[in-house]
N, C-alpha and C. Protein backbone atom coordinates (compact mmCIF):
# COMPACT_ATOMS: atom_id res chain seq x y z
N UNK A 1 1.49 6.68 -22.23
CA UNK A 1 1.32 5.24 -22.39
C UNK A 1 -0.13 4.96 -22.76
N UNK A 2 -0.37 4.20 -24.16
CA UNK A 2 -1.89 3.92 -24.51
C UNK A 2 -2.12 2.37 -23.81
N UNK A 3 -3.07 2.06 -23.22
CA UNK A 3 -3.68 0.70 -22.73
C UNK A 3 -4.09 0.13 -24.63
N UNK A 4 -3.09 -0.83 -24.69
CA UNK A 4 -3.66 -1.42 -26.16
C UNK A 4 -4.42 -3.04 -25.97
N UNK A 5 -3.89 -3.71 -24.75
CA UNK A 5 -4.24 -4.91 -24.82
C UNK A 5 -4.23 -4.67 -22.85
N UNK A 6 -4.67 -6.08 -22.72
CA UNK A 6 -5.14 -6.24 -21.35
C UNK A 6 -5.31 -7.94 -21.03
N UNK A 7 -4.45 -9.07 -20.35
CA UNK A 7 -5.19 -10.18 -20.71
C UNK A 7 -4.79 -10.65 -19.09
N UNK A 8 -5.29 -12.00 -18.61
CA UNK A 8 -5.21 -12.04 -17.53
C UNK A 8 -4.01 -13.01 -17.45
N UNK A 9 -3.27 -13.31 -16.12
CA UNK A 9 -1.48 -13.62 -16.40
C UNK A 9 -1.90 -15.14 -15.86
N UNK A 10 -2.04 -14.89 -14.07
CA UNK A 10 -2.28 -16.22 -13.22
C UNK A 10 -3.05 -15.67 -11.73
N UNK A 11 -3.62 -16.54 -11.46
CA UNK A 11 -3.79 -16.53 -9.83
C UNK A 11 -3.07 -16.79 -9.02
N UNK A 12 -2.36 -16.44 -8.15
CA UNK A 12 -1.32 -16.28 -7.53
C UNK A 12 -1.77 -16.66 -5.90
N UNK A 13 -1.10 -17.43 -5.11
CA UNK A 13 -1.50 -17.64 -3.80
C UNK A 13 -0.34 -17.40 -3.18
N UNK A 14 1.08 -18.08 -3.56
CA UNK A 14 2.07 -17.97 -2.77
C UNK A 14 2.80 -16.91 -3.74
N UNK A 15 4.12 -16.39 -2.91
CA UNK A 15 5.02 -15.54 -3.33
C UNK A 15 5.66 -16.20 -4.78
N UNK A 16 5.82 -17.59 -4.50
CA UNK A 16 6.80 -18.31 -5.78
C UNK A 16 5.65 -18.14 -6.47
N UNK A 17 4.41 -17.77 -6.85
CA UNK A 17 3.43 -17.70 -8.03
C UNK A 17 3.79 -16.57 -8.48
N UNK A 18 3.74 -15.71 -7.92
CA UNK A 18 4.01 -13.90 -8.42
C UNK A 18 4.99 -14.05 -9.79
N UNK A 19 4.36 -13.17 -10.62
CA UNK A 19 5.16 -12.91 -12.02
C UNK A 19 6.78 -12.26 -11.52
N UNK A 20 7.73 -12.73 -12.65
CA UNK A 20 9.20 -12.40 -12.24
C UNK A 20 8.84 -11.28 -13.26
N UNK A 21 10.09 -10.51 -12.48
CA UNK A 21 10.33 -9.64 -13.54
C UNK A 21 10.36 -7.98 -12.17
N UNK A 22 10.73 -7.08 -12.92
CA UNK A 22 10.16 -5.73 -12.39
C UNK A 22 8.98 -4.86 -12.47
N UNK A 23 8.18 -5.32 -13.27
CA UNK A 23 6.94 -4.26 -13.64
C UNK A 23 6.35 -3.91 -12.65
N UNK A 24 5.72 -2.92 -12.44
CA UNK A 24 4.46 -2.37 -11.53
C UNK A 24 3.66 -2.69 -11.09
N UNK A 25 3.14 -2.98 -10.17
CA UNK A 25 1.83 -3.07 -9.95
C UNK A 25 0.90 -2.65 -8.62
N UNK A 26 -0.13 -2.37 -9.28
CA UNK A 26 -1.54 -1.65 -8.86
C UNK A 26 -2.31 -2.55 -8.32
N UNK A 27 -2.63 -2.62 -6.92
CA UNK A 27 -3.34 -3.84 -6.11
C UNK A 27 -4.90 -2.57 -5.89
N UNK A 28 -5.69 -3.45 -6.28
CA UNK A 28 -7.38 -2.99 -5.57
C UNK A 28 -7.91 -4.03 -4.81
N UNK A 29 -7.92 -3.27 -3.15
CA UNK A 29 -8.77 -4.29 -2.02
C UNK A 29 -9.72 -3.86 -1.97
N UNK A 30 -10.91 -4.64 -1.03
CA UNK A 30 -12.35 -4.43 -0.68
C UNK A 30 -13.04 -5.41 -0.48
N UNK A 31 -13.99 -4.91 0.40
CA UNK A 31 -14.80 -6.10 0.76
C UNK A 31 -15.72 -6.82 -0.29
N UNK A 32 -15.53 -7.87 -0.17
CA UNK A 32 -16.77 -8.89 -0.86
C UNK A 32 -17.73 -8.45 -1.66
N UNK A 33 -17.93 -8.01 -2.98
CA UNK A 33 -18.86 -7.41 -3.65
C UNK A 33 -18.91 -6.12 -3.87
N UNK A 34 -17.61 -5.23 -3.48
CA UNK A 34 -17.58 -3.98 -3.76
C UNK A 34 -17.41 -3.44 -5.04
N UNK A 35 -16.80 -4.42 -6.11
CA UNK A 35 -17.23 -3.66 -7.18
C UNK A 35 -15.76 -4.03 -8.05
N UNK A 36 -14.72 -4.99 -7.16
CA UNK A 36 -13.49 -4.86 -7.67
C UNK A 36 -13.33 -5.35 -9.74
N UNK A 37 -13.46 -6.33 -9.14
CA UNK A 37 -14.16 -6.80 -10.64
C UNK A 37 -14.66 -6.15 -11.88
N UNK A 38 -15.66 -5.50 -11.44
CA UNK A 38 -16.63 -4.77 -12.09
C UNK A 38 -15.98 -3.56 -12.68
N UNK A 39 -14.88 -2.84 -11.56
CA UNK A 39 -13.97 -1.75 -12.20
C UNK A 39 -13.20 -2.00 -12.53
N UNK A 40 -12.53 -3.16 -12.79
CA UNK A 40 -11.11 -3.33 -13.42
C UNK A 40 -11.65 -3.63 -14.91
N UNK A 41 -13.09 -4.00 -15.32
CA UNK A 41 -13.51 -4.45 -16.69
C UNK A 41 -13.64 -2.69 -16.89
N UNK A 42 -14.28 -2.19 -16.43
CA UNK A 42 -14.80 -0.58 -16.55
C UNK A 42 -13.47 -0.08 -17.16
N UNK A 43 -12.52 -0.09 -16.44
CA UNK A 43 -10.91 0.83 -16.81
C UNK A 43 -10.64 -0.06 -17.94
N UNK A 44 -10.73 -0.91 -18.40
CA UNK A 44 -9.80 -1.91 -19.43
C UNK A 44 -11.16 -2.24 -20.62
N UNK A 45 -12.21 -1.31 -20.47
CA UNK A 45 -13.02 -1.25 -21.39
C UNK A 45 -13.26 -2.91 -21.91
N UNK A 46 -13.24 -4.33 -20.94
CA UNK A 46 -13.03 -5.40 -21.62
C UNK A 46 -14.12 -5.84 -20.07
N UNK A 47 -15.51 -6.06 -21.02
CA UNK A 47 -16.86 -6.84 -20.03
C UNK A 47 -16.09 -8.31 -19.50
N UNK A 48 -15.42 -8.94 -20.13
CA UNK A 48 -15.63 -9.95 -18.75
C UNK A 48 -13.94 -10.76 -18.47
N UNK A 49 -13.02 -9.51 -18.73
CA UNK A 49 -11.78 -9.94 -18.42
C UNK A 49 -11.64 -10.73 -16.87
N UNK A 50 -12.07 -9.44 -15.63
CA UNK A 50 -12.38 -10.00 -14.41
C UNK A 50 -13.49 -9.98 -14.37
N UNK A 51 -13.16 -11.50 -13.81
CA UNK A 51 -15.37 -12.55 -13.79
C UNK A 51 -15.69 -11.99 -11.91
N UNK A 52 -16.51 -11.45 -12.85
CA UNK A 52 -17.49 -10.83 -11.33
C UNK A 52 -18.66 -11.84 -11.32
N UNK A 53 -19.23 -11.43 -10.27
CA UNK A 53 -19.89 -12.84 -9.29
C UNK A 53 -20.91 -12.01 -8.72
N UNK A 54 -22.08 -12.58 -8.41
CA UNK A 54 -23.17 -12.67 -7.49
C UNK A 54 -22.68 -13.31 -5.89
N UNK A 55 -22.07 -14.21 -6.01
CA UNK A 55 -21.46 -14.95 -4.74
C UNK A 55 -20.21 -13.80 -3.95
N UNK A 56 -20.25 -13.43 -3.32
CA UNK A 56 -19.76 -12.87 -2.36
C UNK A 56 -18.09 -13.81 -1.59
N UNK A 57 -16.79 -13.45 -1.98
CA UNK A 57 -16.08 -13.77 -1.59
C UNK A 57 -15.48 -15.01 -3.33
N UNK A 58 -15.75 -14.86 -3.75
CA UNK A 58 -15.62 -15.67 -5.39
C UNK A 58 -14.09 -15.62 -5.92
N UNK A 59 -13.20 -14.54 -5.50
CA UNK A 59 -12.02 -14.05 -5.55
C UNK A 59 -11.38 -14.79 -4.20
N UNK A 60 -10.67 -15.68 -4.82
CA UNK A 60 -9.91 -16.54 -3.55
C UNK A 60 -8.28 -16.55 -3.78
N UNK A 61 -7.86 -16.04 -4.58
CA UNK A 61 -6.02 -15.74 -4.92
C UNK A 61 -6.05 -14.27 -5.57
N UNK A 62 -4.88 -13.87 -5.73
CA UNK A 62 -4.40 -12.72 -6.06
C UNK A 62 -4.09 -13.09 -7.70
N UNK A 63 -5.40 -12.26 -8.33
CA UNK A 63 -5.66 -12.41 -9.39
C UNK A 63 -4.46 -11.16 -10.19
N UNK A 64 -3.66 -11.61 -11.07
CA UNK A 64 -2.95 -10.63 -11.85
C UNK A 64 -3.57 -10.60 -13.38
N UNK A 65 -3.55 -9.41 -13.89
CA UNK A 65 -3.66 -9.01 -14.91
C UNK A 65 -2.94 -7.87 -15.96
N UNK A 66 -2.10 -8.30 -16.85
CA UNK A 66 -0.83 -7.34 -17.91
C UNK A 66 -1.51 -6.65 -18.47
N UNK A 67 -0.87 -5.17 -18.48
CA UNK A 67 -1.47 -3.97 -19.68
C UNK A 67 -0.48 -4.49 -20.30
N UNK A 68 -0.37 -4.42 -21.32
CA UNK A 68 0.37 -4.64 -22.69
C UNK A 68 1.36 -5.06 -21.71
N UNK A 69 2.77 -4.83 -21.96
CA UNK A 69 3.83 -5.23 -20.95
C UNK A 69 4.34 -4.29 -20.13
N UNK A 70 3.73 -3.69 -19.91
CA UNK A 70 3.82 -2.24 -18.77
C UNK A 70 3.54 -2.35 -17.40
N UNK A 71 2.74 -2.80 -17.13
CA UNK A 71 1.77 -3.25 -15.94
C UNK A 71 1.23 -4.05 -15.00
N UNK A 72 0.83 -4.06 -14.22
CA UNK A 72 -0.20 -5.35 -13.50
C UNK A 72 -0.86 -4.81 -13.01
N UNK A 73 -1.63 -5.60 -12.80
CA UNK A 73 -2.87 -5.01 -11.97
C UNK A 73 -3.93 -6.12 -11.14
N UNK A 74 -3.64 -6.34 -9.89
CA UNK A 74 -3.67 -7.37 -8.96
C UNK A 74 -4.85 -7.21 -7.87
N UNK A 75 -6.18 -8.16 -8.24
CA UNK A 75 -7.18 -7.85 -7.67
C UNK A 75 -6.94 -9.29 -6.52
N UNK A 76 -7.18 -8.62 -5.45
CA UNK A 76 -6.86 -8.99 -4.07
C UNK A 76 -8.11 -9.77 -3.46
N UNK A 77 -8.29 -10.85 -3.15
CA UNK A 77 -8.94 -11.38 -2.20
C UNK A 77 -10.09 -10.28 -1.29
N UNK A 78 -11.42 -10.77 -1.55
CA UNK A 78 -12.40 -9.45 -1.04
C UNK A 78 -12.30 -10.38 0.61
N UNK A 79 -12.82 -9.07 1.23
CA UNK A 79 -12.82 -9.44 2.76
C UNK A 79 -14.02 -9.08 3.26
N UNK A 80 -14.73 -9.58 3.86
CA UNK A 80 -15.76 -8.91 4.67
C UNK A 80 -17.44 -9.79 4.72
N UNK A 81 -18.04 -9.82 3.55
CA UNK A 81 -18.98 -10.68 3.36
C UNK A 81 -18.95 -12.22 3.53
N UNK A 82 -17.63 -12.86 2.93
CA UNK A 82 -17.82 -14.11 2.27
C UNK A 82 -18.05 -15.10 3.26
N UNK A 83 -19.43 -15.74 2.62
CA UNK A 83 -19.75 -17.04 3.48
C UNK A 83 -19.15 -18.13 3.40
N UNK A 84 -17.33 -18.06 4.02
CA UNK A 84 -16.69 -19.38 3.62
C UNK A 84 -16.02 -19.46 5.38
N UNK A 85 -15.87 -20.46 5.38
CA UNK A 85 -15.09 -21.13 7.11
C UNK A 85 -13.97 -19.82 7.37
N UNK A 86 -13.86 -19.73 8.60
CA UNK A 86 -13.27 -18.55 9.21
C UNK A 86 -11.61 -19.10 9.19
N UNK A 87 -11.74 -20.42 8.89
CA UNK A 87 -10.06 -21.13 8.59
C UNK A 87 -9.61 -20.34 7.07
N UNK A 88 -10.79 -20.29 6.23
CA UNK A 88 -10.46 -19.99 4.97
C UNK A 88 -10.50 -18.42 5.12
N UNK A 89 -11.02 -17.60 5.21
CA UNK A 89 -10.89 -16.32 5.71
C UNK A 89 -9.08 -16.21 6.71
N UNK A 90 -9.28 -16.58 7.49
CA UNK A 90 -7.42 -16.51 7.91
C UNK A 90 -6.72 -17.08 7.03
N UNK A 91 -6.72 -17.82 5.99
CA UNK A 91 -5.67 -18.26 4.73
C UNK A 91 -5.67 -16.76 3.74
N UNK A 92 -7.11 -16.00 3.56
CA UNK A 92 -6.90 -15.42 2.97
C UNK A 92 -6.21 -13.76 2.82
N UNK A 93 -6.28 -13.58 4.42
CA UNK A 93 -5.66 -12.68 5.65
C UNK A 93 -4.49 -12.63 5.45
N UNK A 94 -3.56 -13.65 5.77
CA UNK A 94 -2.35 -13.86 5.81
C UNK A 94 -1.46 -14.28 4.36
N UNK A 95 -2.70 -14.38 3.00
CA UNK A 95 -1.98 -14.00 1.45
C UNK A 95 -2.20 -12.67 1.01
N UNK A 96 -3.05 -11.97 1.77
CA UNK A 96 -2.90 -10.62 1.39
C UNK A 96 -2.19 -9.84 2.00
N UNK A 97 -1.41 -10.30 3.70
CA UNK A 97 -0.78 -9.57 4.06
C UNK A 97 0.90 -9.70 3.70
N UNK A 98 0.70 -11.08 3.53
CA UNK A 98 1.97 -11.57 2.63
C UNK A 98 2.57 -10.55 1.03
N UNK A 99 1.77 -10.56 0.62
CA UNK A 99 1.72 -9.65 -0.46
C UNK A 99 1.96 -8.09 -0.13
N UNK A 100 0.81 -7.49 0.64
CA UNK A 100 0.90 -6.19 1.24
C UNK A 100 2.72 -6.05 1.72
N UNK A 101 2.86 -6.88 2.37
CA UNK A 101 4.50 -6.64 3.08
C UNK A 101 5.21 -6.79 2.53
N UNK A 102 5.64 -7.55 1.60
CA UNK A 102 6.91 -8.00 0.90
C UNK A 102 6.97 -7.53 -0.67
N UNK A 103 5.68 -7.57 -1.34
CA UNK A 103 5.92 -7.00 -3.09
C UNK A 103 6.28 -5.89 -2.82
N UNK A 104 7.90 -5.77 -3.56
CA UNK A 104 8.47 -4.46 -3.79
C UNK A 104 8.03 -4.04 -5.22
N UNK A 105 7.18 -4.74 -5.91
CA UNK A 105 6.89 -4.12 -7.00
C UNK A 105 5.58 -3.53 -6.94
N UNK A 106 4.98 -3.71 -6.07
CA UNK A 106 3.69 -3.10 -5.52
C UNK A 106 3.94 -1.48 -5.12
N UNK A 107 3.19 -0.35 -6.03
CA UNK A 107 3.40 0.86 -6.21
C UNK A 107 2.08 1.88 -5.97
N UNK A 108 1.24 0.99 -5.78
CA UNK A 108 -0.13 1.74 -5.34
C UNK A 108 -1.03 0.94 -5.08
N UNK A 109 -1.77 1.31 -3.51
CA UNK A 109 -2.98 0.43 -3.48
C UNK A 109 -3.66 0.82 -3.55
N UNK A 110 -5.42 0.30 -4.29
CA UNK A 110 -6.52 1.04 -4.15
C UNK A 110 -7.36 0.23 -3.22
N UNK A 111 -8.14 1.49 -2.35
CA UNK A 111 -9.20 0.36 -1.30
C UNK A 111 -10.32 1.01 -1.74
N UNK A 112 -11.20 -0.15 -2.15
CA UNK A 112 -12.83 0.23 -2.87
C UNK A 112 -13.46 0.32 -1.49
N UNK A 113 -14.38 1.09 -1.43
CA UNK A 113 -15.17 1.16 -0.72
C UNK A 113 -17.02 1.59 -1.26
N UNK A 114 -17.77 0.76 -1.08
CA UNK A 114 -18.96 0.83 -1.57
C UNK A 114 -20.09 2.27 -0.87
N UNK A 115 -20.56 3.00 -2.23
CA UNK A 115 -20.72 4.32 -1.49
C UNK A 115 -22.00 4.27 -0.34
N UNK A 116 -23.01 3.28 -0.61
CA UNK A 116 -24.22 2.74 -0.06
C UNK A 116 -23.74 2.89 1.43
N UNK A 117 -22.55 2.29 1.86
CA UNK A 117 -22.27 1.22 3.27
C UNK A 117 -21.28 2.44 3.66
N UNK A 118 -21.69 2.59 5.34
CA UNK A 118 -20.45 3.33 6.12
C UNK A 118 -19.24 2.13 5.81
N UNK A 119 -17.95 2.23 6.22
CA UNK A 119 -17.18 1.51 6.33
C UNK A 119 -17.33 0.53 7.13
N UNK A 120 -16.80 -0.65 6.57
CA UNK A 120 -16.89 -1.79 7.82
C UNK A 120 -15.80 -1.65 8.88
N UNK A 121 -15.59 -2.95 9.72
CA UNK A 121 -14.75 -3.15 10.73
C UNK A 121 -13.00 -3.28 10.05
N UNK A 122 -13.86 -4.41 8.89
CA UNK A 122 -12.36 -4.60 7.87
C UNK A 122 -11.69 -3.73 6.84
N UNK A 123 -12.43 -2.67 6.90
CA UNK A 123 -12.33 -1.60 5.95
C UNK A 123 -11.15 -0.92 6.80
N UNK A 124 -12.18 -0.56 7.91
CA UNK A 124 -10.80 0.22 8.86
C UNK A 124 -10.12 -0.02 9.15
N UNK A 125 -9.51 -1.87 9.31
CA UNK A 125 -7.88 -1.97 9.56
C UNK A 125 -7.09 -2.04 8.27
N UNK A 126 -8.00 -2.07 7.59
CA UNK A 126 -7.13 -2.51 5.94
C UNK A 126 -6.46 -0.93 5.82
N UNK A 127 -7.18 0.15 6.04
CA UNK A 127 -6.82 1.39 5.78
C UNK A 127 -5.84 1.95 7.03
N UNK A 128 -5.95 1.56 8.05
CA UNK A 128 -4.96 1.32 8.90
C UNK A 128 -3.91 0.99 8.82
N UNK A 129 -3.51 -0.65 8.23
CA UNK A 129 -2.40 -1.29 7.86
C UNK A 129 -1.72 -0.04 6.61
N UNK A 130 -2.38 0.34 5.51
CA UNK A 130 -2.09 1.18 4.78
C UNK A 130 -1.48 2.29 5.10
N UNK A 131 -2.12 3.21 6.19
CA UNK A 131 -1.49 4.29 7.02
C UNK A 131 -0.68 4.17 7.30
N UNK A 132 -0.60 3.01 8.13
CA UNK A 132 0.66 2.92 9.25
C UNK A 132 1.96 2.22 8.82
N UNK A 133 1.64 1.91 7.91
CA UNK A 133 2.64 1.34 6.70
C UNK A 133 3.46 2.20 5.58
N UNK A 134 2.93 3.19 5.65
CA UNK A 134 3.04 4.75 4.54
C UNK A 134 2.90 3.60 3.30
N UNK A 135 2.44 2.75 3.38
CA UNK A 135 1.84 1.97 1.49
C UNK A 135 1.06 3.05 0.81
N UNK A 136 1.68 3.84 -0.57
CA UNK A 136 0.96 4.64 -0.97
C UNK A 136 -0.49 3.93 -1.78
N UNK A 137 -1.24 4.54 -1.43
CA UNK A 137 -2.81 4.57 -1.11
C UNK A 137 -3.42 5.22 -1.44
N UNK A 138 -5.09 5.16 -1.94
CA UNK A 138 -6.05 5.95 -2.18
C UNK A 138 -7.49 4.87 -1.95
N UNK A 139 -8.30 6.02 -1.95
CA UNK A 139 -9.42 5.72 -1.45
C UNK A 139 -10.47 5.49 -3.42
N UNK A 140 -11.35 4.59 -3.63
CA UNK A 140 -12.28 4.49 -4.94
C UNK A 140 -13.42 4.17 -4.12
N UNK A 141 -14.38 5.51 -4.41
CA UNK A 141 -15.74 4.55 -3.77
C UNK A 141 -16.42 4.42 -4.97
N UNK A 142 -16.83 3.62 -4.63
CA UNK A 142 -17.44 2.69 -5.51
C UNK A 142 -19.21 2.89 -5.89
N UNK A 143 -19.79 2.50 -7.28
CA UNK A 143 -21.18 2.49 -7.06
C UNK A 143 -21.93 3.79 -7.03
N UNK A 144 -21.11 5.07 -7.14
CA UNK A 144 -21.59 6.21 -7.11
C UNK A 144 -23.16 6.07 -7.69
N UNK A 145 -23.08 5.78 -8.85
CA UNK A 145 -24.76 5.94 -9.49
C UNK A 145 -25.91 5.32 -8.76
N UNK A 146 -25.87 4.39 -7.88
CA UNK A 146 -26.49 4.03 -6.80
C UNK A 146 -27.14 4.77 -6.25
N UNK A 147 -26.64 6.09 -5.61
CA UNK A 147 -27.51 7.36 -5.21
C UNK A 147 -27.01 8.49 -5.49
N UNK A 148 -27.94 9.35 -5.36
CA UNK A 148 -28.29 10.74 -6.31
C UNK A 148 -26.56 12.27 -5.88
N UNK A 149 -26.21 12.51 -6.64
CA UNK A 149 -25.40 13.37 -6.85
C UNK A 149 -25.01 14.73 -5.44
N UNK A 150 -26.49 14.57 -5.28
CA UNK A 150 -26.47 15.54 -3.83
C UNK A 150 -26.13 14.80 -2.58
N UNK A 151 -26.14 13.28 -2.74
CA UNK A 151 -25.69 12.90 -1.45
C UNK A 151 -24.01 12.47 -1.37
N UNK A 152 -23.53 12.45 -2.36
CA UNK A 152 -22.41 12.25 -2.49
C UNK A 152 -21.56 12.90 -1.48
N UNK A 153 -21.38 14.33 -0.91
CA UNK A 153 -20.36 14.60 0.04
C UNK A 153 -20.79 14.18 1.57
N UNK A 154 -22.32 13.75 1.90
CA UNK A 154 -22.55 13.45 3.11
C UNK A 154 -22.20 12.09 3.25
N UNK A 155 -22.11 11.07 2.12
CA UNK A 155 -21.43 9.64 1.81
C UNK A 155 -19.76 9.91 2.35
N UNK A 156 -19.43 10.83 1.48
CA UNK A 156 -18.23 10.84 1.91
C UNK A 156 -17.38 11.02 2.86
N UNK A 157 -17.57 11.86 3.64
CA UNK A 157 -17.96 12.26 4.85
C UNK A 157 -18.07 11.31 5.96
N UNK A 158 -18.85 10.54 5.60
CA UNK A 158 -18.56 8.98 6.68
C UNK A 158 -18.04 8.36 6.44
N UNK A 159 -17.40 8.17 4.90
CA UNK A 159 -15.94 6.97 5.15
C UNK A 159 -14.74 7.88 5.24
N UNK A 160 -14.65 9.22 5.53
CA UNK A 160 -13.33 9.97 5.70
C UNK A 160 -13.38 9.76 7.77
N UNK A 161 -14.92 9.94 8.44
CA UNK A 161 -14.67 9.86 9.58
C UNK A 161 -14.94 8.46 10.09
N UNK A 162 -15.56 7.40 9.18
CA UNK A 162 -14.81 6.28 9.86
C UNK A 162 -13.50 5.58 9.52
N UNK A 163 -12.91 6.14 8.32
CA UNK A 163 -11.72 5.50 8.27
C UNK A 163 -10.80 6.17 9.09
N UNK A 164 -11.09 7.40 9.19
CA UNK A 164 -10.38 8.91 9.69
C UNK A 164 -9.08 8.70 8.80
N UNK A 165 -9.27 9.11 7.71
CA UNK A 165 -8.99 9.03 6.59
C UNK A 165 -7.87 10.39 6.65
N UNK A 166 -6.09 10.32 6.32
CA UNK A 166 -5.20 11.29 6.26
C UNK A 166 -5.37 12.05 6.00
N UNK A 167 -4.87 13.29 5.84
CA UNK A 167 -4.85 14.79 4.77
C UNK A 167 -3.87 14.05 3.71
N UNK A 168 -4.55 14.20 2.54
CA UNK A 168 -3.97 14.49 1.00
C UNK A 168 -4.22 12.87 0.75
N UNK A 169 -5.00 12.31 1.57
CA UNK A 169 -5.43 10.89 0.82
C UNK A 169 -6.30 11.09 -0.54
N UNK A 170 -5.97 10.35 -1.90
CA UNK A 170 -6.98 10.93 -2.75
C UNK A 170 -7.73 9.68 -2.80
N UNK A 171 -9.26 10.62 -2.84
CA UNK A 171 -10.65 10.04 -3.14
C UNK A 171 -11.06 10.10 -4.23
N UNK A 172 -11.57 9.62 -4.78
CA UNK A 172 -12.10 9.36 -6.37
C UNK A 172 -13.28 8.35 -6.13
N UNK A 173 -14.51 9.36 -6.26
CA UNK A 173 -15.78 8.84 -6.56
C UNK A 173 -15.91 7.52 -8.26
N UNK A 174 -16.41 6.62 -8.25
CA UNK A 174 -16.71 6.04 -9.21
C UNK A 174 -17.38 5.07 -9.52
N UNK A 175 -17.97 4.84 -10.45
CA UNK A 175 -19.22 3.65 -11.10
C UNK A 175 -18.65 3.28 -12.27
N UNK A 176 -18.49 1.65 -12.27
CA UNK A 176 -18.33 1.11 -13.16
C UNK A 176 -19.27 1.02 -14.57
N UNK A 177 -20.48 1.55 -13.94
CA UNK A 177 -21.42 1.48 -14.82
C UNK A 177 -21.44 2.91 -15.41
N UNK A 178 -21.26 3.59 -15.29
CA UNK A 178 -21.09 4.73 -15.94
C UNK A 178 -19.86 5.04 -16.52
N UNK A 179 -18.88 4.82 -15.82
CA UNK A 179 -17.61 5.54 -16.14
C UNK A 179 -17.06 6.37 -15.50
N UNK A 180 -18.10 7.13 -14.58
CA UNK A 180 -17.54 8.21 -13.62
C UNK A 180 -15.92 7.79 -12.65
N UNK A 181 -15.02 8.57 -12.67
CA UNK A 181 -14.24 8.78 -11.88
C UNK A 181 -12.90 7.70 -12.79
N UNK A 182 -13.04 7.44 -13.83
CA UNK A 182 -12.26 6.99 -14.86
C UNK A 182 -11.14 6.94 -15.04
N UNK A 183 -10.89 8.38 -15.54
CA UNK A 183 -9.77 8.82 -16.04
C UNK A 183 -8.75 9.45 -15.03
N UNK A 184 -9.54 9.92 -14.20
CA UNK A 184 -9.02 10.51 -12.41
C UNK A 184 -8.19 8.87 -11.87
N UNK A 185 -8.80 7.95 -12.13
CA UNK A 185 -8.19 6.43 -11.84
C UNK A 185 -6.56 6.44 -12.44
N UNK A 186 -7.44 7.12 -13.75
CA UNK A 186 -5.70 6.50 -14.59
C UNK A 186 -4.72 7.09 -14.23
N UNK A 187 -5.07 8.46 -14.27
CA UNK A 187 -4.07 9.92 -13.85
C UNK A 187 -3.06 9.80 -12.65
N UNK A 188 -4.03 9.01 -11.34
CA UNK A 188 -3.59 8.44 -10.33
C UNK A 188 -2.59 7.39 -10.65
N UNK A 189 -2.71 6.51 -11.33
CA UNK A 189 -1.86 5.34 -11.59
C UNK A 189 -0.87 6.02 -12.17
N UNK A 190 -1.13 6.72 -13.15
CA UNK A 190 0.08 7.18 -13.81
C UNK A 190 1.42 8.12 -12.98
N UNK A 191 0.51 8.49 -11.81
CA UNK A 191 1.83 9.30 -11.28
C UNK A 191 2.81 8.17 -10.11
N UNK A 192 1.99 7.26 -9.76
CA UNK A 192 2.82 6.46 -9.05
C UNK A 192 3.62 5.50 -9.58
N UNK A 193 3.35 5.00 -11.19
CA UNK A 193 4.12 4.19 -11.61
C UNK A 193 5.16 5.41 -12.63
N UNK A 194 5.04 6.19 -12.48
CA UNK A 194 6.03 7.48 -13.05
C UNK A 194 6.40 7.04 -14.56
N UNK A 195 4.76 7.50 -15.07
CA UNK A 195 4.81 7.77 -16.84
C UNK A 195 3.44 9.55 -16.66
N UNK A 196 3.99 9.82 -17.74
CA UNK A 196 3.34 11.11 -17.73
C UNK A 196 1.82 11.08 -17.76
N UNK A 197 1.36 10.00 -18.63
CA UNK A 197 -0.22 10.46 -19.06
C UNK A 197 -0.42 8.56 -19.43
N UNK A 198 -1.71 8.06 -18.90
CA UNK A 198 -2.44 6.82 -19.30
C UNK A 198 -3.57 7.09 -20.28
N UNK A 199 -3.05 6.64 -21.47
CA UNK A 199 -4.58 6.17 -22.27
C UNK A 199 -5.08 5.50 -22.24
N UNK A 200 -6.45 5.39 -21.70
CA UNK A 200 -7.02 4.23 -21.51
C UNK A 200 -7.92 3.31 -22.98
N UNK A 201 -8.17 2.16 -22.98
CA UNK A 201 -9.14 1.78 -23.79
C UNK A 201 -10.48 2.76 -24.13
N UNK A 202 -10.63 3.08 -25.16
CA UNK A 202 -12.08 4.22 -25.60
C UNK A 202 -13.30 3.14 -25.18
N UNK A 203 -14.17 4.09 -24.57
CA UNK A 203 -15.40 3.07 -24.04
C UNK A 203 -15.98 3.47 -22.54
């Protein structure tokens, strides 16, 4: 499957918003500024499909976005930073868990995690709910180019023992700004939505 087009569908809050139909889709969580944004333009080779932000928490619905007609790809409400009322933080709790529980078309989640930061508090139940849910899952940290190549497995290392992270969870290092951990993204997608090989946009 080649990625030829990419455009954004709707923002979605309640279940009756969600696109009809059967297609796939690929949800990426994370806290507030981890990078969600930033890698979904990175994979779709398209700078400002998802509008990334300086403001922390800027993602307030379950943003969908179509690969050609193959796909979705559903960037989730960030958790953790955002300076908004703790009423609005529990609205946004209970549309992501809404989603998490009930989309049967939901086929893989990714949880970003920023490589800088041990895991947060919300990191670890999000990956929790995931576990204990068998929601197939993987780990993207995020921001790799941030710091130097040799620290990378001692980074890692603390979000495997604070998430305490399964056997055969896959990790995939990556920077939007580079490209690193790319195509390992797609490869992943591709085996859970069961097509052989993803081409991505060149770039």
């Amino acid at each position: 499957m080649m990625i030829r087009e990419a455009k954004f569908i709707i923002s979605a809050v309640k279940p009756e918003q969600y696109p009809e139909g059967e297609l796939p889709e690929v949800a990426m969580a994370g806290r507030s500024n981890v990078g969600k944004s930033s890698l979904i333009n990175r994979l779709l080779h398209r700078r400002g499909l998802a509008r990334t932000s300086g403001t922390p928490g800027k993602t307030q619905q379950l943003n969908y976005y179509l690969l050609n007609e193959d796909l979705y790809f559903v960037d989730l409400p960030g958790y953790g930073f955002a300076k908004v009322p703790r009423d609005v933080k529990a609205q946004w709790g209970k549309m992501i868990g809404t989603y998490l529980d009930n989309r049967e078309n939901l086929k893989l989640v990714m949880q970003l995690i920023d490589i800088r930061h041990a895991p947060s508090n919300e990191d670890v139940e999000m990956y929790k709910y995931l576990a204990h849910y068998a929601r197939p899952h993987a780990i993207l940290v995020t921001k790799a180019d941030k710091v130097s190549r040799g620290q990378y497995q001692k980074h890692i290392k603390v979000i495997k023992e604070k998430l305490q992270v399964l056997p055969g969870t896959p990790i995939i290092l990556t920077s939007a700004d580079t490209g690193l951990g790319k195509q390992e993204v797609w490869d992943l997608i591709a085996k859970h939505i069961g097509v052989e090989k993803i081409i991505p946009p060149s770039g």
